[in-house]
N, C-alpha and C. Protein backbone atom coordinates (compact mmCIF):
# COMPACT_ATOMS: atom_id res chain seq x y z
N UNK A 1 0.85 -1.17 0.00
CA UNK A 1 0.00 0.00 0.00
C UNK A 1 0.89 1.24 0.00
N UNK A 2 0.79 2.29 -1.01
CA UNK A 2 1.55 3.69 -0.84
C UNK A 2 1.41 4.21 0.58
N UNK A 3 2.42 4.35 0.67
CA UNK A 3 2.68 5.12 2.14
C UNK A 3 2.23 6.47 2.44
N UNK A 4 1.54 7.26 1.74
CA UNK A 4 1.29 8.17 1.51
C UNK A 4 -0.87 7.86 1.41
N UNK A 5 -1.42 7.36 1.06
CA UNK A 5 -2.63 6.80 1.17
C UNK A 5 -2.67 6.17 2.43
N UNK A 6 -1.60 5.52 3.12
CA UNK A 6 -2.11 4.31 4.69
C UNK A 6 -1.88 5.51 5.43
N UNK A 7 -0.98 6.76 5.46
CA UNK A 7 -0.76 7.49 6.40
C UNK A 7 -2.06 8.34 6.34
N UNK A 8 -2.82 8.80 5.13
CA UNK A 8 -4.21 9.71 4.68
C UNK A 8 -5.17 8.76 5.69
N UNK A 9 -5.30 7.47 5.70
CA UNK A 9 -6.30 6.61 6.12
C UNK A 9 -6.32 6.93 7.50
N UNK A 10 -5.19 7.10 8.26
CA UNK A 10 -6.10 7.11 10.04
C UNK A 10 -6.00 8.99 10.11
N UNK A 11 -5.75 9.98 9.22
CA UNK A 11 -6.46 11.03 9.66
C UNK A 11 -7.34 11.51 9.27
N UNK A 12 -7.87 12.24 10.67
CA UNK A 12 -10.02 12.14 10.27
C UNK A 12 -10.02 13.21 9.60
N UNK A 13 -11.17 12.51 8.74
CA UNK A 13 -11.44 13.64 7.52
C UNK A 13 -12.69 14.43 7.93
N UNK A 14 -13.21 14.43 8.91
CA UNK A 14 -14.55 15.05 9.47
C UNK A 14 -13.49 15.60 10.74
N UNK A 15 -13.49 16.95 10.73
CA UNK A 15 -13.25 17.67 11.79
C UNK A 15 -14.74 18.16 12.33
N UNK A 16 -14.92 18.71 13.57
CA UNK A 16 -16.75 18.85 13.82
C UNK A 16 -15.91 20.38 14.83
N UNK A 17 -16.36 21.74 14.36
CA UNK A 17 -16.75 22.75 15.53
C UNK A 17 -17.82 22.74 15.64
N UNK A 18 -18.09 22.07 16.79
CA UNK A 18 -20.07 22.35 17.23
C UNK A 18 -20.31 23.67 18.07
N UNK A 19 -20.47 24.89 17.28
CA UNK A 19 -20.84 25.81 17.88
C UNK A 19 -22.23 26.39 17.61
N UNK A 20 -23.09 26.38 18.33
CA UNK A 20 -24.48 26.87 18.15
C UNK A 20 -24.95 26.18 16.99
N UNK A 21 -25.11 24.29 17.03
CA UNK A 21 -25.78 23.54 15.97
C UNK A 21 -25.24 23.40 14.73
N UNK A 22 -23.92 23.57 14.36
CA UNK A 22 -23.15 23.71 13.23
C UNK A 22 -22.35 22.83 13.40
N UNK A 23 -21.57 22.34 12.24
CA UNK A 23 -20.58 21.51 12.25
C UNK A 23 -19.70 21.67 11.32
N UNK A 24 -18.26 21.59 11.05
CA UNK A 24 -17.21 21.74 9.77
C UNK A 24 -16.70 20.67 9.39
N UNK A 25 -16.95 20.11 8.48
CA UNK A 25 -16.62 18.76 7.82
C UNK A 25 -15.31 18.99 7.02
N UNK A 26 -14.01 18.98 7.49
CA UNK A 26 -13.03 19.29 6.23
C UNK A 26 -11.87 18.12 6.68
N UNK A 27 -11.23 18.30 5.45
CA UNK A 27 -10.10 17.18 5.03
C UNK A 27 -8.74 17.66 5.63
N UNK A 28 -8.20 17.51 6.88
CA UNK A 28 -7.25 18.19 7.23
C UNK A 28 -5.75 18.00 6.58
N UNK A 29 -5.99 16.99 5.94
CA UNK A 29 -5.03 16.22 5.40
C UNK A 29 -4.81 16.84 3.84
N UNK A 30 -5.81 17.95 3.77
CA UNK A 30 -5.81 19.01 2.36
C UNK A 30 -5.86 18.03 1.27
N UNK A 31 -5.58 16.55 1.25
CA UNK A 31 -5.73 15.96 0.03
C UNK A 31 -6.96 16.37 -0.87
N UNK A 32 -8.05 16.48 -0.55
CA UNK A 32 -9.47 16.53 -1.09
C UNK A 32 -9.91 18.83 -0.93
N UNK A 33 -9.33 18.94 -0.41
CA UNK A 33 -9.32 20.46 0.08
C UNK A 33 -11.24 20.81 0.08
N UNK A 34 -11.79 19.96 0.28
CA UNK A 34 -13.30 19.92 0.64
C UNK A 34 -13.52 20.17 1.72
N UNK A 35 -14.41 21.10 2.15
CA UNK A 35 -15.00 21.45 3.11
C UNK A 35 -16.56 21.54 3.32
N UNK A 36 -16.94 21.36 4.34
CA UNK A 36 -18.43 21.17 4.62
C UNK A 36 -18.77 21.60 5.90
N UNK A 37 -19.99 22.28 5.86
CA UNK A 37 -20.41 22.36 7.32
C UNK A 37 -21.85 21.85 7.25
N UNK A 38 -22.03 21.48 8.85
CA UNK A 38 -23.06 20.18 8.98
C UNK A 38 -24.06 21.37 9.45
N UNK A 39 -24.86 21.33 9.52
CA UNK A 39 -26.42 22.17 10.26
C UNK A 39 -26.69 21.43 10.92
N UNK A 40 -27.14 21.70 12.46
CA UNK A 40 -28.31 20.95 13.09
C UNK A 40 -29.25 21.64 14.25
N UNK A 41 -28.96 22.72 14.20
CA UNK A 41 -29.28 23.86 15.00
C UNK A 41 -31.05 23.43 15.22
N UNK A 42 -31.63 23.20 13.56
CA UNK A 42 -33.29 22.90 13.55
C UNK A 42 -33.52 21.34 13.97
N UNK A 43 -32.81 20.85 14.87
CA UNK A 43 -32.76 19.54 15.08
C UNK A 43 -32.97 18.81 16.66
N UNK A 44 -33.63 18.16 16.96
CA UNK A 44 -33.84 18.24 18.32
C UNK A 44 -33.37 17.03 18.84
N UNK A 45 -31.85 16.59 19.38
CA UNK A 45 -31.23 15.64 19.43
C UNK A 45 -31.45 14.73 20.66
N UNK A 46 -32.57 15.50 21.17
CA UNK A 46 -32.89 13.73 22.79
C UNK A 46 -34.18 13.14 21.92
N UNK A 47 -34.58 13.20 20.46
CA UNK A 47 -35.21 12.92 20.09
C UNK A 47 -34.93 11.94 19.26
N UNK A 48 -34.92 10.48 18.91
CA UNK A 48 -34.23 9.35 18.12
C UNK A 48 -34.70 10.18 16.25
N UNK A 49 -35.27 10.63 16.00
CA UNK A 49 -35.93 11.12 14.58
C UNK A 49 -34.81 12.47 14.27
N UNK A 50 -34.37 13.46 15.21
CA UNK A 50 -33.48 14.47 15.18
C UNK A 50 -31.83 13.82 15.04
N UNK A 51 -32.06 12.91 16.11
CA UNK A 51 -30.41 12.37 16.50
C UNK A 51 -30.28 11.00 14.69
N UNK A 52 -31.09 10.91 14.35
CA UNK A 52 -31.04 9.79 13.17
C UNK A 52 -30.59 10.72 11.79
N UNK A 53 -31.37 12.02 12.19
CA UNK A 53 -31.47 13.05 11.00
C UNK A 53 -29.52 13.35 10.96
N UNK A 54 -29.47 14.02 12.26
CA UNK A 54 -27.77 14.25 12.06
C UNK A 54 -26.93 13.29 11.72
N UNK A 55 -27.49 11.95 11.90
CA UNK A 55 -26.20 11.11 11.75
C UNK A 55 -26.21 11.14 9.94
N UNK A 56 -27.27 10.90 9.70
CA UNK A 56 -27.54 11.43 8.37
C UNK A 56 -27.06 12.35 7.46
N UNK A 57 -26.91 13.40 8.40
CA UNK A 57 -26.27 14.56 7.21
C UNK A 57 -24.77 14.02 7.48
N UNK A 58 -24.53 13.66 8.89
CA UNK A 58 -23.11 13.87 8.80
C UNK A 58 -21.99 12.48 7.74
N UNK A 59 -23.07 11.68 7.50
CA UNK A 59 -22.47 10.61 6.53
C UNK A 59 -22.49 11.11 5.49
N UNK A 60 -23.60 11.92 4.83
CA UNK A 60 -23.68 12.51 3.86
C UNK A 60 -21.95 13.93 3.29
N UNK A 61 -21.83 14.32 4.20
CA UNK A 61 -20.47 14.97 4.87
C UNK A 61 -19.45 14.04 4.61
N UNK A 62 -19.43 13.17 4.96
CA UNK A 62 -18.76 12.57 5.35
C UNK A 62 -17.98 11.90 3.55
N UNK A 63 -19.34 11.47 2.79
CA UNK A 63 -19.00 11.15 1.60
C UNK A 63 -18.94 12.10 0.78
N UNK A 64 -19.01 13.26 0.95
CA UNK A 64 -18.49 14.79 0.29
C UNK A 64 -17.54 14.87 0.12
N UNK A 65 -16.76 14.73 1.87
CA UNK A 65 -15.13 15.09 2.54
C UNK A 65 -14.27 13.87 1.79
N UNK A 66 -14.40 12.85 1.80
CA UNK A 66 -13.88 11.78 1.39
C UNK A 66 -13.70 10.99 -0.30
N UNK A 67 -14.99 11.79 -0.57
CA UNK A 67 -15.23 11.72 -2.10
C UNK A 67 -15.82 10.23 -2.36
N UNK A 68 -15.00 9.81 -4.10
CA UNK A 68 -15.99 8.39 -4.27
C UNK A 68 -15.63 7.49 -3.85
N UNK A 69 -15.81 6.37 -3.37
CA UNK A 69 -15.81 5.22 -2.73
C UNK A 69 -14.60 4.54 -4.23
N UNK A 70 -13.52 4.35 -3.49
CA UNK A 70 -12.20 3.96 -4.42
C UNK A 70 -12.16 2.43 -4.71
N UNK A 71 -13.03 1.89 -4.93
CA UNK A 71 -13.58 0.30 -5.53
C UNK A 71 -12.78 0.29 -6.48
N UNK A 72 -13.44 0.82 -8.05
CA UNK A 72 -12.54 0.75 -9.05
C UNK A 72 -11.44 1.42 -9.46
N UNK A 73 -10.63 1.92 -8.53
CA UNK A 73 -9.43 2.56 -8.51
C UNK A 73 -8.55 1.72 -8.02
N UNK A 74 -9.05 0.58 -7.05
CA UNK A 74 -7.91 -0.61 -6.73
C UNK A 74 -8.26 -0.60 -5.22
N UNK A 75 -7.74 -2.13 -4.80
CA UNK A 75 -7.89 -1.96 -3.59
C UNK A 75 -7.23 -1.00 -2.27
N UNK A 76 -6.37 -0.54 -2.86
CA UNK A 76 -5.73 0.58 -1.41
C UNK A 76 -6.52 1.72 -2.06
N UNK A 77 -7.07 1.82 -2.75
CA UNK A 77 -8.16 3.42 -2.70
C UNK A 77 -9.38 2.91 -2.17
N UNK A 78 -9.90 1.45 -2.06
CA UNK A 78 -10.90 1.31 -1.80
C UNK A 78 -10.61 1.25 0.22
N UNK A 79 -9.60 0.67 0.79
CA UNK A 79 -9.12 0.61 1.61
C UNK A 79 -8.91 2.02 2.52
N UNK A 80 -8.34 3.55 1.88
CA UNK A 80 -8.49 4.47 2.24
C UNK A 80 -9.71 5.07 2.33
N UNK A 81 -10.31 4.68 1.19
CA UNK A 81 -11.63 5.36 1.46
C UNK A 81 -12.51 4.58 2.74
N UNK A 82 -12.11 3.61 3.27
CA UNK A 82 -13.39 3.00 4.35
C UNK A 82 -12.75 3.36 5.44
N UNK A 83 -11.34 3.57 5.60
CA UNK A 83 -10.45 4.01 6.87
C UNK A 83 -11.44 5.89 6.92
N UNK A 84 -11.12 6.30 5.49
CA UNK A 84 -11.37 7.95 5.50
C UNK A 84 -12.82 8.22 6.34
N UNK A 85 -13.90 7.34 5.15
CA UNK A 85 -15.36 7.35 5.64
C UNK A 85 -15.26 6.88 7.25
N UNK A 86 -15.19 5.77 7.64
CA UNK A 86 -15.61 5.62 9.07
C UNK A 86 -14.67 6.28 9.96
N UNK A 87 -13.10 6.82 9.87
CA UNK A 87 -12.95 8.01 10.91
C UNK A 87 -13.86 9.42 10.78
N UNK A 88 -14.01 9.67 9.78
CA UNK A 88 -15.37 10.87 9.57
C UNK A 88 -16.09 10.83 10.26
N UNK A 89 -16.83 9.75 10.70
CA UNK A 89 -18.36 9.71 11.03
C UNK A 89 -18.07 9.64 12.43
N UNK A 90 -16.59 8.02 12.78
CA UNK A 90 -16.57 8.50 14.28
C UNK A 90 -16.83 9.39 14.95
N UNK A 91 -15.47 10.68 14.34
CA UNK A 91 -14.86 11.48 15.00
C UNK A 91 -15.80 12.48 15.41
N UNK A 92 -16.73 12.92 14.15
CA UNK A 92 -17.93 13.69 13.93
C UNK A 92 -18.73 13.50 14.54
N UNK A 93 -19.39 12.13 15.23
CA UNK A 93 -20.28 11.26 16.49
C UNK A 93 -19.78 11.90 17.76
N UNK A 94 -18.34 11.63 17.87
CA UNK A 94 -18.37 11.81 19.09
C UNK A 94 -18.11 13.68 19.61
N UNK A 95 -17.97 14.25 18.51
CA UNK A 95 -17.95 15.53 18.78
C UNK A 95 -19.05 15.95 18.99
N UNK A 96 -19.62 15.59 18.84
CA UNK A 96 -21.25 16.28 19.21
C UNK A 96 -21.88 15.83 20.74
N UNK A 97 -21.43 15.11 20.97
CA UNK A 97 -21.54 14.70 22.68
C UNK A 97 -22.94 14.55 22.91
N UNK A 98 -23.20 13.55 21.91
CA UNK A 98 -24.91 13.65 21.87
C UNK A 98 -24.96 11.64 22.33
N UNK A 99 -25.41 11.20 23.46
CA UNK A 99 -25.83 10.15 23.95
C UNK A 99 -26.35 9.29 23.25
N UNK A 100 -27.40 10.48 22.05
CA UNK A 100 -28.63 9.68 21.45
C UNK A 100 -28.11 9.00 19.72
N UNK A 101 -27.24 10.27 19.27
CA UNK A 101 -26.71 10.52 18.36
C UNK A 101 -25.29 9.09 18.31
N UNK A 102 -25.16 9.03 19.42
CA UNK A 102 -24.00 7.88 19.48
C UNK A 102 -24.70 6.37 19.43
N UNK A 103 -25.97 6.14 19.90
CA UNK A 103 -26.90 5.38 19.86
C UNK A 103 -27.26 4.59 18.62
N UNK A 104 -27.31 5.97 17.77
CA UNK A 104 -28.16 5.75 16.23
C UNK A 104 -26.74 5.07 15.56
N UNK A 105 -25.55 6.01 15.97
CA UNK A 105 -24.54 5.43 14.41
C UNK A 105 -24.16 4.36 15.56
N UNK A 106 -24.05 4.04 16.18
CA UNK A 106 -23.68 2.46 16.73
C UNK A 106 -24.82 1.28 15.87
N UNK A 107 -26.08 1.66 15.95
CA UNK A 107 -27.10 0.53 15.32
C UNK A 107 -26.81 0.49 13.84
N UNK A 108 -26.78 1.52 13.32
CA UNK A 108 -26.57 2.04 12.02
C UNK A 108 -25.19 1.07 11.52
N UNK A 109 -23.94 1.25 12.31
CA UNK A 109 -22.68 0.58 11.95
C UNK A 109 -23.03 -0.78 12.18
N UNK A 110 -23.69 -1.28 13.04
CA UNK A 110 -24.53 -3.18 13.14
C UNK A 110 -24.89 -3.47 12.30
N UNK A 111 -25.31 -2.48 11.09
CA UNK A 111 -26.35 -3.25 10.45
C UNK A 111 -25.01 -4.06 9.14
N UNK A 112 -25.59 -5.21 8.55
CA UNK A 112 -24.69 -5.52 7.59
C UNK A 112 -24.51 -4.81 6.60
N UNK A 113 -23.36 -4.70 5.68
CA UNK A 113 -23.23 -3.78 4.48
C UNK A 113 -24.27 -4.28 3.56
N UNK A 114 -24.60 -3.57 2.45
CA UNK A 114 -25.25 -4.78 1.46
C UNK A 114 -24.51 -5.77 0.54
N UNK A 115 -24.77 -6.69 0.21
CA UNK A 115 -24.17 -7.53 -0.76
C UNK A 115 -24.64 -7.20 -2.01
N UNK A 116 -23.58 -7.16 -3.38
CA UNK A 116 -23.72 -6.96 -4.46
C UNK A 116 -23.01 -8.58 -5.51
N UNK A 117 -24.31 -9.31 -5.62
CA UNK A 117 -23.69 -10.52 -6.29
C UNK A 117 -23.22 -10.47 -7.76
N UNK A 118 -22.16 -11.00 -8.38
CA UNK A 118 -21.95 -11.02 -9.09
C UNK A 118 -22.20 -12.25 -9.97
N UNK A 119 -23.12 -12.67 -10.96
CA UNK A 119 -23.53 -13.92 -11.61
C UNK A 119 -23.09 -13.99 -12.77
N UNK A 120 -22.84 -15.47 -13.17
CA UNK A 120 -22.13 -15.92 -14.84
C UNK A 120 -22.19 -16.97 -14.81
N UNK A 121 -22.01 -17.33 -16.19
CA UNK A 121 -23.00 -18.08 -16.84
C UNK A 121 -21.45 -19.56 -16.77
């Protein structure tokens, strides 16, 4: 694996300032020089429907900051990109210091990926 992609993989690409319901989604690692900020100010987070909504945007963020899912680019792009995506979402979870919000992406990360079969003849 380029040494330069495994070292990109453990830094988080979701930075979070939660100030007054906001959030900054950026690539500190400048590879992607994308930036994002999360909203949640209209969001009411001891509520499972509010706390589901943020985890929501912030994956959405999350695959902004990180870009496309590196499948057909080979496996160490596909490899950075799942290191990139799930430190995002961690890091972004736990910055928000939301109980409920940590709740949702814990069930959310349980669930299985989907399977995509490939058939021939």
């Amino acid at each position: 694996m380029n040494k330069s992609i495994a070292r990109r993989a453990f830094v988080p690409a979701l930075m979070l300032a939660c100030v007054t319901g906001t959030a900054l989604a950026q690539d500190p690692s400048g590879a992607s020089g994308k930036v994002m900020t999360v909203r949640y100010s209209d969001l009411n987070l001891s509520t499972t429907a509010g706390a589901t909504t943020l985890y929501n945007r912030i994956v959405g963020a999350a695959h902004f900051v990180c870009g496309e899912v590196g499948y057909p680019n080979g496996i160490d792009m596909q490899n950075y990109w799942n290191a990139c995506f799930k430190t995002a979402v961690d890091n972004a979870v736990t910055k928000v210091h939301s109980p409920l919000l940590t709740q949702v992406a814990s069930k959310e990360r349980a669930k299985p990926a989907p399977v995509t079969a490939m058939l021939s003849k």
